[in-house]
C-alpha atoms as a PDB file:
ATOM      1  CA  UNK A   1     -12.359   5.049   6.443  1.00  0.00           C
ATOM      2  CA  UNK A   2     -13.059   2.713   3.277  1.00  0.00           C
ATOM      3  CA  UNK A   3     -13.140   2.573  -0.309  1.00  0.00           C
ATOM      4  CA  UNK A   4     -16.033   1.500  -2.695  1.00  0.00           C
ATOM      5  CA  UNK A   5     -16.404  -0.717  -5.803  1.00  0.00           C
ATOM      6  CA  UNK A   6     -18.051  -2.402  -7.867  1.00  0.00           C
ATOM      7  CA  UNK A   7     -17.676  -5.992  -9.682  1.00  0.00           C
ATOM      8  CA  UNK A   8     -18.653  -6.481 -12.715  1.00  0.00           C
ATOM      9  CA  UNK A   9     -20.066  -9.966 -14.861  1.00  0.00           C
ATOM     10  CA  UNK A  10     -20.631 -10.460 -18.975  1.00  0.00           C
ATOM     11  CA  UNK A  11     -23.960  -8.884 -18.112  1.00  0.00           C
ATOM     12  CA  UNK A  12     -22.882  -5.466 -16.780  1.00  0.00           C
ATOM     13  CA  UNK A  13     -21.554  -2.856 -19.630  1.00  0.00           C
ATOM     14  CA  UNK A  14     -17.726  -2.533 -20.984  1.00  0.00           C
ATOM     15  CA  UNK A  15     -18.342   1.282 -19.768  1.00  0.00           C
ATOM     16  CA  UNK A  16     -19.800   1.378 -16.501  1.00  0.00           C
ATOM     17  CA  UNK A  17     -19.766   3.970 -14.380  1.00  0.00           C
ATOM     18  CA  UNK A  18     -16.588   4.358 -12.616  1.00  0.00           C
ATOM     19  CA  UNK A  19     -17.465   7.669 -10.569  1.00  0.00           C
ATOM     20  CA  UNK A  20     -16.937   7.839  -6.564  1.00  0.00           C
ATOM     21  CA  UNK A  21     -15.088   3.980  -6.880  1.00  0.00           C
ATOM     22  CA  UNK A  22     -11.681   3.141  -5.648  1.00  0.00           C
ATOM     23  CA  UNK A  23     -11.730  -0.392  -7.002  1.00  0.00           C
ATOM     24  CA  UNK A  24     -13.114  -2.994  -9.539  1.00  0.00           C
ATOM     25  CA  UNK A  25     -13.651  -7.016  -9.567  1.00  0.00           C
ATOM     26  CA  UNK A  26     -13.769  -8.416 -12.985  1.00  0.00           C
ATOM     27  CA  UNK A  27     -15.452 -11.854 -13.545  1.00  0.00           C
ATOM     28  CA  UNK A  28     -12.788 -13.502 -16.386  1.00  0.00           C
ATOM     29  CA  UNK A  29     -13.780 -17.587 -15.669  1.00  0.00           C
ATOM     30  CA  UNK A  30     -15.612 -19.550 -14.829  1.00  0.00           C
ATOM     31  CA  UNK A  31     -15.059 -23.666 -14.805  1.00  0.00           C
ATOM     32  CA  UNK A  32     -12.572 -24.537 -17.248  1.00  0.00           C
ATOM     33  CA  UNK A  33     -14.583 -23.865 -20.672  1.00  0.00           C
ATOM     34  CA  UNK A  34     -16.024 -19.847 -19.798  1.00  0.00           C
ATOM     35  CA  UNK A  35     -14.400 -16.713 -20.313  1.00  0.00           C
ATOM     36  CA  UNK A  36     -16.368 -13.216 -19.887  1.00  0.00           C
ATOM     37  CA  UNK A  37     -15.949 -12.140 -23.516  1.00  0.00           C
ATOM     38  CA  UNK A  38     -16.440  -8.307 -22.019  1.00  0.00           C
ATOM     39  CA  UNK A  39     -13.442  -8.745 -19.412  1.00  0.00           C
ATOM     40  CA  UNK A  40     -10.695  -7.157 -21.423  1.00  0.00           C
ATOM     41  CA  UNK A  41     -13.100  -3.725 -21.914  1.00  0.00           C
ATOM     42  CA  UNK A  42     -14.069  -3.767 -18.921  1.00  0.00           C
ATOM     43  CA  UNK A  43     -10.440  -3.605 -17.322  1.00  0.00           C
ATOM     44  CA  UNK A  44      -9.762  -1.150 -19.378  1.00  0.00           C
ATOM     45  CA  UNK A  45     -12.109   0.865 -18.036  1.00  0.00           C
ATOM     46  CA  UNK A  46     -11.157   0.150 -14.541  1.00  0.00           C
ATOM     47  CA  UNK A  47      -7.296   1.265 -16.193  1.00  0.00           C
ATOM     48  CA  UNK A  48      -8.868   4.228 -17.193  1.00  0.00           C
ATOM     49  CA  UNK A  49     -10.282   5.509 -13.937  1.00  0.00           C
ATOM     50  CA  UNK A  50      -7.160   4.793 -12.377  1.00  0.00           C
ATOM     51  CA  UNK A  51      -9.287   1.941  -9.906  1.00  0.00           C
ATOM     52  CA  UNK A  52      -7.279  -0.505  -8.718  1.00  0.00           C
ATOM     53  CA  UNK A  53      -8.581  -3.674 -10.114  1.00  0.00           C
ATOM     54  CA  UNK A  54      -9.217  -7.661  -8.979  1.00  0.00           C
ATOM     55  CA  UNK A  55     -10.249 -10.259 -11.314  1.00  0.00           C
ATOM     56  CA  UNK A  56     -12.385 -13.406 -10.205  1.00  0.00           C
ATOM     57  CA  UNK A  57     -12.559 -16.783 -11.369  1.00  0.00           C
ATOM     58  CA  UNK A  58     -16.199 -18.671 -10.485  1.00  0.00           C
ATOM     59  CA  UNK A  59     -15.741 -22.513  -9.571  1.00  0.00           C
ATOM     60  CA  UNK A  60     -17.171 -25.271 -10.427  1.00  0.00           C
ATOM     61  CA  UNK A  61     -17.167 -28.850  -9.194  1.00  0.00           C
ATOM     62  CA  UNK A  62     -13.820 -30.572 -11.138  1.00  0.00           C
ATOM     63  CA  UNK A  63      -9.931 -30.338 -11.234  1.00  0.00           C
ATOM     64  CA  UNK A  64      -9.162 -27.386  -9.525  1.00  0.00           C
ATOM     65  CA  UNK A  65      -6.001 -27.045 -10.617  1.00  0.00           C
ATOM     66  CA  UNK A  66      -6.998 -27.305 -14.446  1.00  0.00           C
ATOM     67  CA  UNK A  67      -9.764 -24.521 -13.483  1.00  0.00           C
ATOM     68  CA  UNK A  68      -6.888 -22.249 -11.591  1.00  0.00           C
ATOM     69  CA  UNK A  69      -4.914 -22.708 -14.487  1.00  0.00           C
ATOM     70  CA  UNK A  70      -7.530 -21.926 -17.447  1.00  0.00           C
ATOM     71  CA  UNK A  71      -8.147 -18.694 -14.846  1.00  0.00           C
ATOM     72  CA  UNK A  72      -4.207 -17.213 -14.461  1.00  0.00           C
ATOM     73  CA  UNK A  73      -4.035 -17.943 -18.879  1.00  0.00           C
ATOM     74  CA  UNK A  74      -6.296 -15.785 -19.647  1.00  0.00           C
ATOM     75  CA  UNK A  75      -4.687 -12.636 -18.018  1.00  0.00           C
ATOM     76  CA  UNK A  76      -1.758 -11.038 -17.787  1.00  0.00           C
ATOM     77  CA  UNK A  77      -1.496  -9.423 -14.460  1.00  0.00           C
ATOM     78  CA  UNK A  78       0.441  -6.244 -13.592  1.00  0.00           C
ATOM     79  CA  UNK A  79       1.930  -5.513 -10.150  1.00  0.00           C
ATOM     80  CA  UNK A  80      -0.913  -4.149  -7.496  1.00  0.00           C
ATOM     81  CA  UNK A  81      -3.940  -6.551  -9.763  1.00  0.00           C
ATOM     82  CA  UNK A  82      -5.711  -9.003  -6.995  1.00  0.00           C
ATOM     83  CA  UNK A  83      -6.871 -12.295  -7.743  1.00  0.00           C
ATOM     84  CA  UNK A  84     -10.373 -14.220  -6.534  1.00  0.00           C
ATOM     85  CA  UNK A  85     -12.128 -17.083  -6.231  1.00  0.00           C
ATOM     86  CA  UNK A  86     -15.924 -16.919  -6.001  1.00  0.00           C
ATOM     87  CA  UNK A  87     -17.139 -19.809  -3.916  1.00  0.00           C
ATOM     88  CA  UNK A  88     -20.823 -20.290  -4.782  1.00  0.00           C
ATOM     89  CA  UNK A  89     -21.023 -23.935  -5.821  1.00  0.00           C
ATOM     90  CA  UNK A  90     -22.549 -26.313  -3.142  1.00  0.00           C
ATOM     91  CA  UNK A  91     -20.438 -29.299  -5.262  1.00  0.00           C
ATOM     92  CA  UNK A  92     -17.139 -27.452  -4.444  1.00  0.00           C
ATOM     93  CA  UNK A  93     -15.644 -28.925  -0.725  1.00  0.00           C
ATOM     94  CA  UNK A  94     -13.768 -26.769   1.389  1.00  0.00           C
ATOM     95  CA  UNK A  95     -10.585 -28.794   0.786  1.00  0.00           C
ATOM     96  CA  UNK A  96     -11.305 -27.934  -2.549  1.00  0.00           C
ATOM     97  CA  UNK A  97     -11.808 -24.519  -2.283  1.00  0.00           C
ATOM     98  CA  UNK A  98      -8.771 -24.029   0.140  1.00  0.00           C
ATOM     99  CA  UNK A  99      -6.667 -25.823  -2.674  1.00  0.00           C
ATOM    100  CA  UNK A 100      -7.149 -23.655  -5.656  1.00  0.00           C
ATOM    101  CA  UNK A 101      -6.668 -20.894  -3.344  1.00  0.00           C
ATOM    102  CA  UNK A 102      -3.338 -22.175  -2.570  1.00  0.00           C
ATOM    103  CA  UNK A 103      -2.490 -22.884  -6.168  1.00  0.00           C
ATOM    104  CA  UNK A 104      -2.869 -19.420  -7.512  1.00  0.00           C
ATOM    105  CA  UNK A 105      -0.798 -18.476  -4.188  1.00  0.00           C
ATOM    106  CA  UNK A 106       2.310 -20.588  -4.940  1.00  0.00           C
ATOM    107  CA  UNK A 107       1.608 -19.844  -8.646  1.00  0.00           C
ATOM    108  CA  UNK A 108       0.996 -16.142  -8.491  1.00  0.00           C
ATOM    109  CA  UNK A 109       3.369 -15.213  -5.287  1.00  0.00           C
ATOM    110  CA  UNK A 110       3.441 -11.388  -5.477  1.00  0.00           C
ATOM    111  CA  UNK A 111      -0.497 -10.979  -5.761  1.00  0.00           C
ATOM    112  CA  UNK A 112      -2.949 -11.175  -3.521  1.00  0.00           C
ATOM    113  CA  UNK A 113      -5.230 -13.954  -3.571  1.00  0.00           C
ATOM    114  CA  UNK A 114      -8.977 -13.668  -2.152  1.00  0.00           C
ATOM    115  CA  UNK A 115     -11.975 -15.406  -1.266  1.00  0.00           C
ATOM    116  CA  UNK A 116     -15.675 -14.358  -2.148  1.00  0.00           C
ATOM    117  CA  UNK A 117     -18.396 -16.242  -0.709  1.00  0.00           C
ATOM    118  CA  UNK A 118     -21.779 -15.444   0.839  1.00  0.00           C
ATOM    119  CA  UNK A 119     -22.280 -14.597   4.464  1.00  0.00           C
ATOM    120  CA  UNK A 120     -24.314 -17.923   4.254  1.00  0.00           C
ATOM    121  CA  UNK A 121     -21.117 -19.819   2.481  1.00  0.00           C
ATOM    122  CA  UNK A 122     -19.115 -18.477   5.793  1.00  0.00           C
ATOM    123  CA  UNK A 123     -21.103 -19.218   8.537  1.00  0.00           C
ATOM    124  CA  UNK A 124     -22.629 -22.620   7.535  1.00  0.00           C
ATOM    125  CA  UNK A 125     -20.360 -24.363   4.757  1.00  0.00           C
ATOM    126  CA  UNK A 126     -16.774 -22.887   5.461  1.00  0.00           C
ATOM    127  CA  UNK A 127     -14.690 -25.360   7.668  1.00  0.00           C
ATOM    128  CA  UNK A 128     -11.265 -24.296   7.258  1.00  0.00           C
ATOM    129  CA  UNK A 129     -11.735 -20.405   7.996  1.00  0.00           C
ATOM    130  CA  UNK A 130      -9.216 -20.276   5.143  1.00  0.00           C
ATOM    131  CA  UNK A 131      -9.305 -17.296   2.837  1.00  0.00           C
ATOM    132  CA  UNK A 132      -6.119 -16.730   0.981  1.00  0.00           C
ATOM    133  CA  UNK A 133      -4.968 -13.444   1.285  1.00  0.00           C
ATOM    134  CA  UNK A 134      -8.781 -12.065   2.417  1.00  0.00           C
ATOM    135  CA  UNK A 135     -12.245 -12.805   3.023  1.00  0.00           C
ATOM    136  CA  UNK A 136     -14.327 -10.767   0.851  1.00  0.00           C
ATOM    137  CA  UNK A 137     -18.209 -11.297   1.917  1.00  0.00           C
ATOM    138  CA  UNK A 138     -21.680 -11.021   0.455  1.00  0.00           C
ATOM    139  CA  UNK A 139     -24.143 -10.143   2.429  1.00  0.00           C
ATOM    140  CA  UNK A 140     -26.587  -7.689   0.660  1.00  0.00           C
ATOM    141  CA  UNK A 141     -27.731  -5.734   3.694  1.00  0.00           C
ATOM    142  CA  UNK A 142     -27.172  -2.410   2.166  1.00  0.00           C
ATOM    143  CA  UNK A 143     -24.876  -1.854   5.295  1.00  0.00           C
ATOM    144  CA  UNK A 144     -22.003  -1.356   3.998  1.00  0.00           C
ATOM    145  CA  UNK A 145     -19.127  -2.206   6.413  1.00  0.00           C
ATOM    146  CA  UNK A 146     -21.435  -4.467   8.500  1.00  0.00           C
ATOM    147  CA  UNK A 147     -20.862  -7.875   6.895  1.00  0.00           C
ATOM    148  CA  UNK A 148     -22.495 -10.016   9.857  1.00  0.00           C
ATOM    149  CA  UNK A 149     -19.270 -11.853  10.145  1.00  0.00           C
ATOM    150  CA  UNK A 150     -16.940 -12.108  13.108  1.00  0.00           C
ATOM    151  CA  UNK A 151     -13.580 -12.675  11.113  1.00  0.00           C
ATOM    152  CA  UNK A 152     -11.501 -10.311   9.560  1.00  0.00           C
ATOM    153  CA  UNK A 153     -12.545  -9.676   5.997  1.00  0.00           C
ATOM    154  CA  UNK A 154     -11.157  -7.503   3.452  1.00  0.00           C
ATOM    155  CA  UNK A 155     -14.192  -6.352   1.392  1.00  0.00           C
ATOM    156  CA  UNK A 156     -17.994  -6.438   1.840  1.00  0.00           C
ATOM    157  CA  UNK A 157     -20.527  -6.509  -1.185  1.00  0.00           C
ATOM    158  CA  UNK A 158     -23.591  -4.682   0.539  1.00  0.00           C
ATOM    159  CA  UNK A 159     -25.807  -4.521  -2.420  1.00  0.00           C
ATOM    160  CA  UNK A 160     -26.509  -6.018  -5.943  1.00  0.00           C
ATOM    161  CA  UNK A 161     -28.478  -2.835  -7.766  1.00  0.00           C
ATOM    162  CA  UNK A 162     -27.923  -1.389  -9.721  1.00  0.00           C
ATOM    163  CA  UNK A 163     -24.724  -2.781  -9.706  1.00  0.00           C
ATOM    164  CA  UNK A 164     -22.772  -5.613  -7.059  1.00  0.00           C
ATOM    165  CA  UNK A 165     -21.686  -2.415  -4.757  1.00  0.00           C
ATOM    166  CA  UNK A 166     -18.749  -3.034  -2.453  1.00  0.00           C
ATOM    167  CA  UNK A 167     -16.628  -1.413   0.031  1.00  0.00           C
ATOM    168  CA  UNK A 168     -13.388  -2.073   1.577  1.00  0.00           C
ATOM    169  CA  UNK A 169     -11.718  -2.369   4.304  1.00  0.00           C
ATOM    170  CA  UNK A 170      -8.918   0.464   4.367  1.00  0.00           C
ATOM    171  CA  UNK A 171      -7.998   4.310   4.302  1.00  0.00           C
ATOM    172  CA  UNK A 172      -8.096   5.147   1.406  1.00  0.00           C
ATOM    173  CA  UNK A 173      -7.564   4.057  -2.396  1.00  0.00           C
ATOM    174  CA  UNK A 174      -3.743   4.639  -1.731  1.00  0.00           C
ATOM    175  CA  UNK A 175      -4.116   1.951   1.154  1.00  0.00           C
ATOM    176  CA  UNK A 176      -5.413  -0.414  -0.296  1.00  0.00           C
ATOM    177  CA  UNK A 177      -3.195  -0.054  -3.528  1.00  0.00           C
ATOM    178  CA  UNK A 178       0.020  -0.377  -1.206  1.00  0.00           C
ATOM    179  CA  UNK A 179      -1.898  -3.732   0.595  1.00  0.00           C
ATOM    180  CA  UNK A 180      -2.631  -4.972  -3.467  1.00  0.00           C
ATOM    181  CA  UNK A 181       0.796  -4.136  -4.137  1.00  0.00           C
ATOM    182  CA  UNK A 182       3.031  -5.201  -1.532  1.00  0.00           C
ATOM    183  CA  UNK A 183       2.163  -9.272  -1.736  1.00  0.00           C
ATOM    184  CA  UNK A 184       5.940 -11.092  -1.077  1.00  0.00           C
ATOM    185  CA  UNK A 185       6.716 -14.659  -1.530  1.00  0.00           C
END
């Protein structure tokens, strides 16, 4: 009754292991000056293995919007791709954080729009309870499923070896393709 996946980071191979995953999250950004020089590779691995595939911008303190923008450039997004923004930054508010999210919303219309933070991030810096499109959670319990969180939340990253191991929260891969894919304005 889920799917797994993985995200992957500049420091993770171009050809990692796709086997047993419904779904990838590919680190592209991060501030306004960083781009994963591995991303394109590793989407097209993702493409490859048929996953269906997310892409996450990392924020720092600054203009959000110039950060959200510097994040859509660098990608070309086909129907069913999701969009994230990982919230780790103690320098980035709430306001803040609820504000790029809504950016890349009214920018981006027909894609879903996420936010990753820690369990920690939810419970104790988190305001607004406002996650875009979904919450998806760290909390490296190796539970997978059992985020420690009382809201809804899309997807749970259980574990960070050998890889950032997720699962989500539907059927099946066809599920959560339809959910990716069927975003309206």
């Amino acid at each position: 009754m889920t799917v797994k996946g993985v995200d992957v980071a500049s420091y993770q191979p171009t050809d990692y292991s796709t086997k047993g995953l419904d779904f990838v999250f590919i680190k592209i950004t991060e501030g306004r000056t960083y781009t994963n020089p591995k991303w394109v590779d590793q989407r097209q691995t993702a493409r490859d293995a048929d996953l269906v595939t997310g892409f996450y911008h990392f924020v720092r303190p600054g203009s959000m919007t110039a950060q959200a923008d510097y994040f859509m450039s660098r990608i070309n997004l086909v129907k069913g791709d999701m969009l994230a923004l990982d919230w780790e930054d103690t320098g980035v508010s709430n306001a803040e954080k609820d504000s790029f999210i809504k950016y890349v919303q009214k920018k981006r219309p027909h894609t879903r729009v996420l936010l990753y933070c820690s369990r920690d991030f939810w419970l104790n810096r988190d305001t607004t309870s406002f996650a875009g499109d979904g919450l998806w959670i760290a909390y490296h319990n190796g539970k997978p499923g059992e985020p420690g969180i009382k809201h809804p939340w899309r997807f749970h990253q259980y574990k960070t070896t050998p890889m950032d191991t997720n699962t989500g929260r539907f059927d099946d891969k066809a599920a959560l393709r339809e959910w990716a894919r069927s975003k309206t304005p």
